[in-house]
C-alpha atoms as a PDB file:
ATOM      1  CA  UNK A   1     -32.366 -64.315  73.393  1.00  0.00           C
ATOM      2  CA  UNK A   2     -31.052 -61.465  75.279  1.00  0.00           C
ATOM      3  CA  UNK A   3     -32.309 -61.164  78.871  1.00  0.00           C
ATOM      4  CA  UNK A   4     -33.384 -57.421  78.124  1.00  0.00           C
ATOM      5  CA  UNK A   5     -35.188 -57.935  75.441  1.00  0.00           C
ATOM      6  CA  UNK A   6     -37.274 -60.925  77.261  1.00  0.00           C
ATOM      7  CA  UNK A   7     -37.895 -58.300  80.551  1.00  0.00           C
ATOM      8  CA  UNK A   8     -39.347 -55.967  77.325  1.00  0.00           C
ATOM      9  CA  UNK A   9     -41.470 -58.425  75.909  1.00  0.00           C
ATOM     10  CA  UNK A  10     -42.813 -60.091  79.271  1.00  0.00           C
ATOM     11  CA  UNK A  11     -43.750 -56.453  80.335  1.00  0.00           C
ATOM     12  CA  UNK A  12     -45.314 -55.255  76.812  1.00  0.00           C
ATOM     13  CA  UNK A  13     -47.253 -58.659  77.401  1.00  0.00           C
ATOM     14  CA  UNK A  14     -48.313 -57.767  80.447  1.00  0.00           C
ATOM     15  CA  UNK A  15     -49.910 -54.806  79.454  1.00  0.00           C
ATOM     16  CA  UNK A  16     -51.287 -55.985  76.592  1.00  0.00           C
ATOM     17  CA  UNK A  17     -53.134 -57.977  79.085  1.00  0.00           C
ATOM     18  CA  UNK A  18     -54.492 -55.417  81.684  1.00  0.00           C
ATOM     19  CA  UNK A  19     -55.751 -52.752  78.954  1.00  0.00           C
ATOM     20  CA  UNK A  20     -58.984 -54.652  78.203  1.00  0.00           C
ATOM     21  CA  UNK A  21     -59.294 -54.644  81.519  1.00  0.00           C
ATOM     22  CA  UNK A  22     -59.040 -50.678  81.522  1.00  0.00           C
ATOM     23  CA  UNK A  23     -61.318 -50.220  79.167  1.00  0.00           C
ATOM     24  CA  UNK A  24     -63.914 -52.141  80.731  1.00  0.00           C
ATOM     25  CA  UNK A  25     -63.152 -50.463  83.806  1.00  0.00           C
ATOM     26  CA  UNK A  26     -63.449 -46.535  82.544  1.00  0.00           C
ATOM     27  CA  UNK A  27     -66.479 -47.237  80.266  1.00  0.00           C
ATOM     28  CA  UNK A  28     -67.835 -47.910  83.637  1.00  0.00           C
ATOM     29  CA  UNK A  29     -66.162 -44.993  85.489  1.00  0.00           C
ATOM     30  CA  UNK A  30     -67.594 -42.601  82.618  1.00  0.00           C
ATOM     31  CA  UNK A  31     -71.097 -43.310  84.003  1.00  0.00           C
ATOM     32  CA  UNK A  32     -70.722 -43.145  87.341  1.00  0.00           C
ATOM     33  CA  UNK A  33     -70.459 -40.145  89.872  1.00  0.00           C
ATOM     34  CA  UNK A  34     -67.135 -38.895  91.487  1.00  0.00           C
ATOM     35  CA  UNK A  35     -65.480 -39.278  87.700  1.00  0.00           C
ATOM     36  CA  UNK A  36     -62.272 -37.445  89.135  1.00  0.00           C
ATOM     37  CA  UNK A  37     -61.451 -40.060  92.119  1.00  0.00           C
ATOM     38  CA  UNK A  38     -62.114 -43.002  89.787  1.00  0.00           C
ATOM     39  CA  UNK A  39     -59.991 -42.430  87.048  1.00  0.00           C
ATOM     40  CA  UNK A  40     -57.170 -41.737  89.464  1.00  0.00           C
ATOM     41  CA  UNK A  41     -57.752 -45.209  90.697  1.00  0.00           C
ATOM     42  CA  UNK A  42     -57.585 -46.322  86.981  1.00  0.00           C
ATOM     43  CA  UNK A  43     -54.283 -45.133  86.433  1.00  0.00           C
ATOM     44  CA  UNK A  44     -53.196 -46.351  89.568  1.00  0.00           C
ATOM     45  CA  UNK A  45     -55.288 -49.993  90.107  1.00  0.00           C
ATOM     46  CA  UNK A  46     -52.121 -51.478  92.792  1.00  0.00           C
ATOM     47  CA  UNK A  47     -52.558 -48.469  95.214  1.00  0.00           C
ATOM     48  CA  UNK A  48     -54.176 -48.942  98.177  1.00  0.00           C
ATOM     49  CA  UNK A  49     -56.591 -45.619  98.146  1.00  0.00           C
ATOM     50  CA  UNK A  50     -59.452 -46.940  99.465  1.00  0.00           C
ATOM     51  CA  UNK A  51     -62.005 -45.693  97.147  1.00  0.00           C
ATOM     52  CA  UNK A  52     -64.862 -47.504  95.174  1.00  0.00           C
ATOM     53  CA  UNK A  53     -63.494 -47.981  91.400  1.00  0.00           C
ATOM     54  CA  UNK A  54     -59.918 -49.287  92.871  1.00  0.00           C
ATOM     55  CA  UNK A  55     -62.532 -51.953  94.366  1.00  0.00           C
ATOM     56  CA  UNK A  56     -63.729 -52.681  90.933  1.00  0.00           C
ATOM     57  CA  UNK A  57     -60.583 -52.451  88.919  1.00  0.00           C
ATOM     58  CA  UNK A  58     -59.626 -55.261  91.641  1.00  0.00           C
ATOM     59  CA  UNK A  59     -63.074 -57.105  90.750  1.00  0.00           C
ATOM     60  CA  UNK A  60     -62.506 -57.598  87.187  1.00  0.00           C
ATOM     61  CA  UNK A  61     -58.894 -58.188  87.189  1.00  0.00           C
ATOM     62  CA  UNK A  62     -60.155 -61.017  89.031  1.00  0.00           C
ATOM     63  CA  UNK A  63     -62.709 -62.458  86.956  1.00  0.00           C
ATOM     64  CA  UNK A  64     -61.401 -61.430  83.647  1.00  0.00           C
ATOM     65  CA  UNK A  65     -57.375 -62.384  84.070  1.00  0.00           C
ATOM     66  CA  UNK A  66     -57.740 -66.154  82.938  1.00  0.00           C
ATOM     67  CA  UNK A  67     -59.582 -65.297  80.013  1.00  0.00           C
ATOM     68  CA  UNK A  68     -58.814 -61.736  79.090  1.00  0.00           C
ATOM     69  CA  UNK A  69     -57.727 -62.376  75.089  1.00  0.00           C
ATOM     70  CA  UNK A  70     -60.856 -63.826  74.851  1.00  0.00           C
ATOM     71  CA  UNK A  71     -62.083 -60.248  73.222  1.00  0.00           C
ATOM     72  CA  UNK A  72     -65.444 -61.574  72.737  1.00  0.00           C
ATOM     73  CA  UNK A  73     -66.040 -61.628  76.575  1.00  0.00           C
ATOM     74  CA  UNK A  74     -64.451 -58.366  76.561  1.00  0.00           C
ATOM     75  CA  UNK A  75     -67.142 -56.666  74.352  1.00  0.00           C
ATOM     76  CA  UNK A  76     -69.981 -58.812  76.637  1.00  0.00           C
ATOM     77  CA  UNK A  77     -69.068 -57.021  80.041  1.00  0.00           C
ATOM     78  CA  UNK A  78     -69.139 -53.513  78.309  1.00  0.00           C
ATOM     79  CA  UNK A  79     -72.037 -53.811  76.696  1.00  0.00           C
ATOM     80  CA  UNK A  80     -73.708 -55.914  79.761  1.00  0.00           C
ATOM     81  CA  UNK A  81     -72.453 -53.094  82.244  1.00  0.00           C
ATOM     82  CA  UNK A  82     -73.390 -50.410  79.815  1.00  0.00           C
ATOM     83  CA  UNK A  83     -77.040 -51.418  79.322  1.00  0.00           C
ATOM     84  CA  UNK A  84     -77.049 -52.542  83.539  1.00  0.00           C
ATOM     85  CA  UNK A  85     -75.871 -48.645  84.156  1.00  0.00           C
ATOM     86  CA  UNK A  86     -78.079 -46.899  81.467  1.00  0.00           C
ATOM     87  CA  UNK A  87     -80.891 -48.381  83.098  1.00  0.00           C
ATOM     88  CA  UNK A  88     -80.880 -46.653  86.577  1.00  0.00           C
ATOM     89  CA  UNK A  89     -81.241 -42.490  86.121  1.00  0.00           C
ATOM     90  CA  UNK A  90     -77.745 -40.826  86.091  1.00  0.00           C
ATOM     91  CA  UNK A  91     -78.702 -38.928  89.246  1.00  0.00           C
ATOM     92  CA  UNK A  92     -79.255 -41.916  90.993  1.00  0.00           C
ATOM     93  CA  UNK A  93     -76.227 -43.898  90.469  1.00  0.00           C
ATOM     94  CA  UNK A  94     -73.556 -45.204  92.650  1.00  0.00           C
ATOM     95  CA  UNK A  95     -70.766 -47.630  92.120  1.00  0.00           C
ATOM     96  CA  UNK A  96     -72.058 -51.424  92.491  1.00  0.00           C
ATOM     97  CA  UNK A  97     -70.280 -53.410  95.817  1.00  0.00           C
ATOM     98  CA  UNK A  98     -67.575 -55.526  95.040  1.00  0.00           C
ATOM     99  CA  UNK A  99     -70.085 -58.707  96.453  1.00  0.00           C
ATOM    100  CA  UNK A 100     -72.181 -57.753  93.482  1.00  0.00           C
ATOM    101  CA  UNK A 101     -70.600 -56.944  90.915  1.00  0.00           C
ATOM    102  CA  UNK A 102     -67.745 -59.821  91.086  1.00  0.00           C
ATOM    103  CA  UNK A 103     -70.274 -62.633  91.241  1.00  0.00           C
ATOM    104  CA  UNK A 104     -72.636 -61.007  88.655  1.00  0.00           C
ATOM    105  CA  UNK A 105     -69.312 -60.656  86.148  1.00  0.00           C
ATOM    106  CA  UNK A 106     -68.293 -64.163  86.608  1.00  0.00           C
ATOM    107  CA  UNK A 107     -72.167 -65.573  85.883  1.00  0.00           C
ATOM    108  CA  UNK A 108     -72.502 -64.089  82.920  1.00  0.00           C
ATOM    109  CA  UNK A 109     -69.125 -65.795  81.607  1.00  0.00           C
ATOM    110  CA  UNK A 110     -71.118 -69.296  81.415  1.00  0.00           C
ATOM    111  CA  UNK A 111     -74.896 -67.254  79.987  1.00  0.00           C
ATOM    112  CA  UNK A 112     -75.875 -66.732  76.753  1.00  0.00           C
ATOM    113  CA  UNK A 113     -76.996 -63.047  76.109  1.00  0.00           C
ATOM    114  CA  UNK A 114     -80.808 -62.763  75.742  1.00  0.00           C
ATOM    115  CA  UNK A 115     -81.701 -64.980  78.044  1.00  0.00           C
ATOM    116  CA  UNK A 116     -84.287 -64.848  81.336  1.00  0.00           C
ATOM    117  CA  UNK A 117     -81.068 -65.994  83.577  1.00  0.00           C
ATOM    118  CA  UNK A 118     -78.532 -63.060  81.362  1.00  0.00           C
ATOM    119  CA  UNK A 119     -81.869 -60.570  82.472  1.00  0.00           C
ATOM    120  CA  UNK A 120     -82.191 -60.747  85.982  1.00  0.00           C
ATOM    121  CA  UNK A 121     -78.590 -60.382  86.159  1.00  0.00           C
ATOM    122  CA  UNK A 122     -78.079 -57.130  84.306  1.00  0.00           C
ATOM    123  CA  UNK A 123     -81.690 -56.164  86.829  1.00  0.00           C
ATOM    124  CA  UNK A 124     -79.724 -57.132  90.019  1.00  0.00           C
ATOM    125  CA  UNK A 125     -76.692 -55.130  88.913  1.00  0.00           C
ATOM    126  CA  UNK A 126     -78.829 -52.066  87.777  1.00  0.00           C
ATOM    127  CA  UNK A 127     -80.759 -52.052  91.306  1.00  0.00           C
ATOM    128  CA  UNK A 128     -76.953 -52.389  93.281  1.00  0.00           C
ATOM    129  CA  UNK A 129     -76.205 -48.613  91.059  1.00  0.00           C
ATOM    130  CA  UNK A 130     -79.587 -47.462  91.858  1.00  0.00           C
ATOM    131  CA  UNK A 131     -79.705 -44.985  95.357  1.00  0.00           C
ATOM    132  CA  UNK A 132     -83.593 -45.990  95.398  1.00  0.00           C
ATOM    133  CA  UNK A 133     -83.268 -49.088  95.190  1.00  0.00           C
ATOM    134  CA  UNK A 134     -79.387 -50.623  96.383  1.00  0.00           C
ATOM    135  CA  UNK A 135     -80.924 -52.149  99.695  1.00  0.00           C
ATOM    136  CA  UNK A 136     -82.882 -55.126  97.270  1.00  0.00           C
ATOM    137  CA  UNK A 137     -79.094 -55.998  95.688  1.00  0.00           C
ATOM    138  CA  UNK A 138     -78.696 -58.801  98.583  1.00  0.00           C
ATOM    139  CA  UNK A 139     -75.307 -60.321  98.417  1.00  0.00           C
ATOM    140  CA  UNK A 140     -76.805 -63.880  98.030  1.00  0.00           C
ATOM    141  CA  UNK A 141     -78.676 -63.329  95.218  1.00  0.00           C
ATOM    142  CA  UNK A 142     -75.954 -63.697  92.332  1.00  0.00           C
ATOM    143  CA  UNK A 143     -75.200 -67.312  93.835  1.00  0.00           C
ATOM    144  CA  UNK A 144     -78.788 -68.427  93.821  1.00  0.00           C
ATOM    145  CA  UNK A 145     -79.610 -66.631  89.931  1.00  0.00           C
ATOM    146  CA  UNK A 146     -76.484 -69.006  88.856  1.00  0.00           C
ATOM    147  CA  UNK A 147     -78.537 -71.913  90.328  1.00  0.00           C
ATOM    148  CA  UNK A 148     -81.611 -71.297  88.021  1.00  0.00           C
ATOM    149  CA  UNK A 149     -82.570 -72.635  84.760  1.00  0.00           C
ATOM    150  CA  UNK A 150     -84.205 -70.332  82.490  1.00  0.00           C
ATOM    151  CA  UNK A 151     -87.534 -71.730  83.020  1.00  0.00           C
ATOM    152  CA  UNK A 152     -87.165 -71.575  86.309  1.00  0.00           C
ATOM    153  CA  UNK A 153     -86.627 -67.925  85.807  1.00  0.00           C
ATOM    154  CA  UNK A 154     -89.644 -68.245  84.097  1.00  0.00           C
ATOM    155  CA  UNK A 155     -91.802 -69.557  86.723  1.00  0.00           C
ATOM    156  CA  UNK A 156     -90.673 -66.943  89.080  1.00  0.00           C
ATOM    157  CA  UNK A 157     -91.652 -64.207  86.638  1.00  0.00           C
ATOM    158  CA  UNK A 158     -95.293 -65.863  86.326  1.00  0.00           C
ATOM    159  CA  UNK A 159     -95.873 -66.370  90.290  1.00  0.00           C
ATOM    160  CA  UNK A 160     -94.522 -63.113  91.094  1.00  0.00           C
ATOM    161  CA  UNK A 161     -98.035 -62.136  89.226  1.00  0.00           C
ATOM    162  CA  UNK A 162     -99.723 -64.858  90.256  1.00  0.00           C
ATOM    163  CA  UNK A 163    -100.934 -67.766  92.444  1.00  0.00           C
ATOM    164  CA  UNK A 164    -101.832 -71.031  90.809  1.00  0.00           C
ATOM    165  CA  UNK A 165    -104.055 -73.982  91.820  1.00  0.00           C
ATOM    166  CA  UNK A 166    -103.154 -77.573  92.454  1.00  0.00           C
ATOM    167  CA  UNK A 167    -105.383 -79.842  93.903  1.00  0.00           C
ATOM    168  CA  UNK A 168    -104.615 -83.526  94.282  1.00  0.00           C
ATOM    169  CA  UNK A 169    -106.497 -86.379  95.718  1.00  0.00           C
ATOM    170  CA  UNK A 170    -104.126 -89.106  97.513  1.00  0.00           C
ATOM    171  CA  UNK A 171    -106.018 -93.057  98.284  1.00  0.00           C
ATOM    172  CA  UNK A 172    -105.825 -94.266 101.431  1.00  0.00           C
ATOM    173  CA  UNK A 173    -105.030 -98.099 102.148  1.00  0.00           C
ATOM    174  CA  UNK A 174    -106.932 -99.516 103.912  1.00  0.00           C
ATOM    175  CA  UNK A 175    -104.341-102.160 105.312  1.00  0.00           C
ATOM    176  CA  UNK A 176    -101.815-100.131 105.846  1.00  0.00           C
ATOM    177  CA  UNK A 177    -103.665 -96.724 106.785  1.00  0.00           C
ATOM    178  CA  UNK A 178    -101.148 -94.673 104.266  1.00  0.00           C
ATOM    179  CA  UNK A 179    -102.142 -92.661 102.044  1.00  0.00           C
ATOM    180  CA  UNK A 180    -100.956 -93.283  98.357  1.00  0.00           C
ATOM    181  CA  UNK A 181    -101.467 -93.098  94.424  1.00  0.00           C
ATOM    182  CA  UNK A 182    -101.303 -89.326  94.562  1.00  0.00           C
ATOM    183  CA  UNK A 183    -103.610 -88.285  91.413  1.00  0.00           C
ATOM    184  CA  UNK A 184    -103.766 -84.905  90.135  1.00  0.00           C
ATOM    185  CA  UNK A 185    -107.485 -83.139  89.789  1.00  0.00           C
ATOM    186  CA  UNK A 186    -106.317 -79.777  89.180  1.00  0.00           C
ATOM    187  CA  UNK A 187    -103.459 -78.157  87.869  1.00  0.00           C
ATOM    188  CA  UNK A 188    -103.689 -74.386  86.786  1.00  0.00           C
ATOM    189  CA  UNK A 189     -99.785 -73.603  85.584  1.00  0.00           C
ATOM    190  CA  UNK A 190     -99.178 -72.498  82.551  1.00  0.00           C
ATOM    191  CA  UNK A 191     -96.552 -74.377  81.274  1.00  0.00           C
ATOM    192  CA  UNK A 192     -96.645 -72.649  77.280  1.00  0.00           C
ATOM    193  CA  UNK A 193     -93.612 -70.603  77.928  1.00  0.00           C
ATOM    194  CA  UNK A 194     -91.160 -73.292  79.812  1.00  0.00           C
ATOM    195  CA  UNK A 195     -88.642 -75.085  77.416  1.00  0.00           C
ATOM    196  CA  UNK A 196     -89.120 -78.596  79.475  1.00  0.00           C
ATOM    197  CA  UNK A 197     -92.874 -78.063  80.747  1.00  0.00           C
ATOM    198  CA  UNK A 198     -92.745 -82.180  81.719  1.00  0.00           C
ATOM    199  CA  UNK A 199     -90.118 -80.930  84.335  1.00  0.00           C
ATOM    200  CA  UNK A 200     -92.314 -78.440  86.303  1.00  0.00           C
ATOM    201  CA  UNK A 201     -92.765 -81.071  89.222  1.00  0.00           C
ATOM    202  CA  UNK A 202     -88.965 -81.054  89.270  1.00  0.00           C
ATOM    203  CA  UNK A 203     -88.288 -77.259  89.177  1.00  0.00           C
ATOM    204  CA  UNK A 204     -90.623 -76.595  91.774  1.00  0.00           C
ATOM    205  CA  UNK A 205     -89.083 -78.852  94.280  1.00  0.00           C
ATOM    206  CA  UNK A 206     -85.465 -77.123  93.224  1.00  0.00           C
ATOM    207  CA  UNK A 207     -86.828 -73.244  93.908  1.00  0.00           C
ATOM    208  CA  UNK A 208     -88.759 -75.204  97.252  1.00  0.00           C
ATOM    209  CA  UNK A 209     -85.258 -76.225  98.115  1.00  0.00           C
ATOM    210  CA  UNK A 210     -83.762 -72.441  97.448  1.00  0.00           C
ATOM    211  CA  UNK A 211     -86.519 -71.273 100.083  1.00  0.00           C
ATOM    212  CA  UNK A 212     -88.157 -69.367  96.790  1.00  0.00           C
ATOM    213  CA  UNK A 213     -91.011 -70.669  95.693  1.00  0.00           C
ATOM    214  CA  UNK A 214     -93.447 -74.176  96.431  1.00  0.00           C
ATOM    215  CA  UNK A 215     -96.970 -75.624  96.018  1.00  0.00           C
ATOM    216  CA  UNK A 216     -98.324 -74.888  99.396  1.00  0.00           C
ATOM    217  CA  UNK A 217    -101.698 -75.852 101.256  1.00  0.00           C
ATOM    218  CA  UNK A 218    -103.989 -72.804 101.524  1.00  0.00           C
ATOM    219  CA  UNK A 219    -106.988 -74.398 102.719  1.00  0.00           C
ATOM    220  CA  UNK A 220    -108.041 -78.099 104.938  1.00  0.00           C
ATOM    221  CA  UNK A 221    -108.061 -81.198 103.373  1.00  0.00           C
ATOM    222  CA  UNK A 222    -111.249 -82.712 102.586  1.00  0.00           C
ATOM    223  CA  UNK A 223    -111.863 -86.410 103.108  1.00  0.00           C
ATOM    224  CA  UNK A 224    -113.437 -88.676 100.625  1.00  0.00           C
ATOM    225  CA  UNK A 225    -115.883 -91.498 102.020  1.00  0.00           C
ATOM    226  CA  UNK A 226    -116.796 -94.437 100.248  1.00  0.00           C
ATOM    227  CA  UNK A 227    -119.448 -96.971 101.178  1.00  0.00           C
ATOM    228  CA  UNK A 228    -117.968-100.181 102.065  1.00  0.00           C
ATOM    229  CA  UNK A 229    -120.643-103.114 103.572  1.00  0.00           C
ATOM    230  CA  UNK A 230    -122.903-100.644 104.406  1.00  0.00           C
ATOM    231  CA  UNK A 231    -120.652 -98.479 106.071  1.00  0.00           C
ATOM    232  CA  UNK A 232    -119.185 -94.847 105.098  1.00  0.00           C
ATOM    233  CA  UNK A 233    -115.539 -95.424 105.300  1.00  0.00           C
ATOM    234  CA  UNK A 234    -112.478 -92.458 104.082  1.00  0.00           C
ATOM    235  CA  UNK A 235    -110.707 -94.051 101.131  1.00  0.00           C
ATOM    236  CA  UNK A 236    -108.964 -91.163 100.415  1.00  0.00           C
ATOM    237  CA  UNK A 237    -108.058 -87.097 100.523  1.00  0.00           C
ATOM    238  CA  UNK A 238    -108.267 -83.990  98.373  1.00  0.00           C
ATOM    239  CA  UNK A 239    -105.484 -81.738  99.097  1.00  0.00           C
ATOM    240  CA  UNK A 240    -105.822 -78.144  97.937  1.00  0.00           C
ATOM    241  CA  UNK A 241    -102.636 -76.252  97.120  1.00  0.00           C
ATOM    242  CA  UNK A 242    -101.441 -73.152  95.101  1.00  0.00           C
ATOM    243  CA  UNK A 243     -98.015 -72.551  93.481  1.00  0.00           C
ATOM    244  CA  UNK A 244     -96.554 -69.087  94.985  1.00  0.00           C
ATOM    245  CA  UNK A 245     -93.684 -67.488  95.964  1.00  0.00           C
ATOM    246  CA  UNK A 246     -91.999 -67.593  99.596  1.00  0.00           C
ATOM    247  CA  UNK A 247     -91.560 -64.356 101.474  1.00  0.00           C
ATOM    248  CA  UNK A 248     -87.412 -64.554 100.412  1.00  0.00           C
ATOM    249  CA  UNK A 249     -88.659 -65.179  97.179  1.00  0.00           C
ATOM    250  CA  UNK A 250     -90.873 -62.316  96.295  1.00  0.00           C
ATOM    251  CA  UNK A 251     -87.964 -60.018  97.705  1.00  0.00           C
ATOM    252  CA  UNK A 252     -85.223 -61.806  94.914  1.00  0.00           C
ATOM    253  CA  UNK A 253     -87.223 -61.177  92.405  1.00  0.00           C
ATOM    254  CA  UNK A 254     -88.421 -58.088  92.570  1.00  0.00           C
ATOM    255  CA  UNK A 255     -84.338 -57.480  93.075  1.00  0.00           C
ATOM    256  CA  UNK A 256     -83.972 -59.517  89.460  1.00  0.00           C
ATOM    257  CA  UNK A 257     -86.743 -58.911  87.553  1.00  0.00           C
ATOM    258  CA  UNK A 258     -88.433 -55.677  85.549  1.00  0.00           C
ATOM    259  CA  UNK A 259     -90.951 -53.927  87.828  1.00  0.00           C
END
């Protein structure tokens, strides 16, 4: 085939590539301020300007490039930015940082729409536009969102409204002087709305882990006596704990989450 009309195809190719990009990119731009600067930046993504929407032309050229004929993930990020944007008040909105936005983009590659996980992304994204609200969008908080499982999501949602009790009595050998056979007395959770309720033990040790959420001790531990040969002896403990959020915690999601 003739060199020149290879360099033709290659580069109609190539274009064909970047426009969905474009698109995504000015449907954006349309609902943010300084409309003028951006689309500049739009027509000219390479050139080192220095302003906001060059940053996010570079943002979803990255996350987008390996996958752009997919043109069902191109129709996802407009109509996940769209509803994100729509949702802060056009007076209040500024371009989302690069930190945000990038991570955000490439979580919601691997998340089904409707979903609590697909939520508090398009919230975080919405509160990184918002003037009255950008200093919740930490920069951390995309990476730990893509950790979750939707019921985890869940359980955040219910403790940010919440505190729950857990009490648990633990026997204490008398051999050995440990305490063991941990047996649950109380457990106030409501597990109705998690998909795998049997793994709440499990999910709360994750978020523990993530510094978000736990089953803490809010008050002493009582002992429990027993009478053995006349004597009263401790056989055992009742531990009182409540599930709740972690300072770090209540700060993500009220970043993620619907006031």
């Amino acid at each position: 085939m003739n060199p020149q009309v290879v360099e033709k195809i290659v580069k109609r190719n190539a274009q064909r590539m970047a426009d969905p990009i474009e698109d995504i990119a000015k449907k954006l731009a349309k609902q943010l301020p300084m409309q003028e600067v951006y689309e500049d930046a739009i027509k000219n993504p390479a050139k080192e300007v220095g302003n906001i929407m060059s940053d996010i032309m570079k943002v979803l050229m990255l996350v987008a490039t390996p996958i752009q004929y997919m043109a069902a993930l191109q129709d996802r990020y407009r109509k996940f930015l769209d509803v994100s944007v729509r949702r802060v008040p056009q007076e209040q909105r500024i371009a989302p940082a690069p930190q945000i936005l990038g991570p955000v983009l490439e979580g919601i590659r691997y998340e089904p729409e409707s979903t609590p996980i697909n939520e508090m992304f398009s919230q975080l994204l919405s509160r990184s536009m918002d003037t009255q609200r950008v200093e919740e969008a930490h920069p951390s908080f995309p990476w730990i969102i893509r950790q979750l499982s939707s019921d985890e999501a869940v359980i955040l949602s219910r403790l940010r409204e919440a505190t729950y009790e857990y009490v648990y009595t633990s026997s204490l050998d008398q051999n050995t002087r440990r305490f063991t056979r941990e047996k649950t007395e109380i457990d106030e959770f409501p597990t109705d709305a998690l998909q795998f309720h049997q793994n709440l033990g499990f999910y709360m040790n994750h978020l523990s882990s993530l510094g978000l959420a736990g089953i803490y001790d809010y008050k002493n531990q009582e002992p429990i006596h027993e009478e053995i040969d006349g004597n009263q002896v401790q056989t055992g403990t009742k531990v009182f704990c409540k599930y709740q959020l972690t300072d770090v915690g209540r700060k993500f999601i009220n970043a993620c989450t619907t006031s």
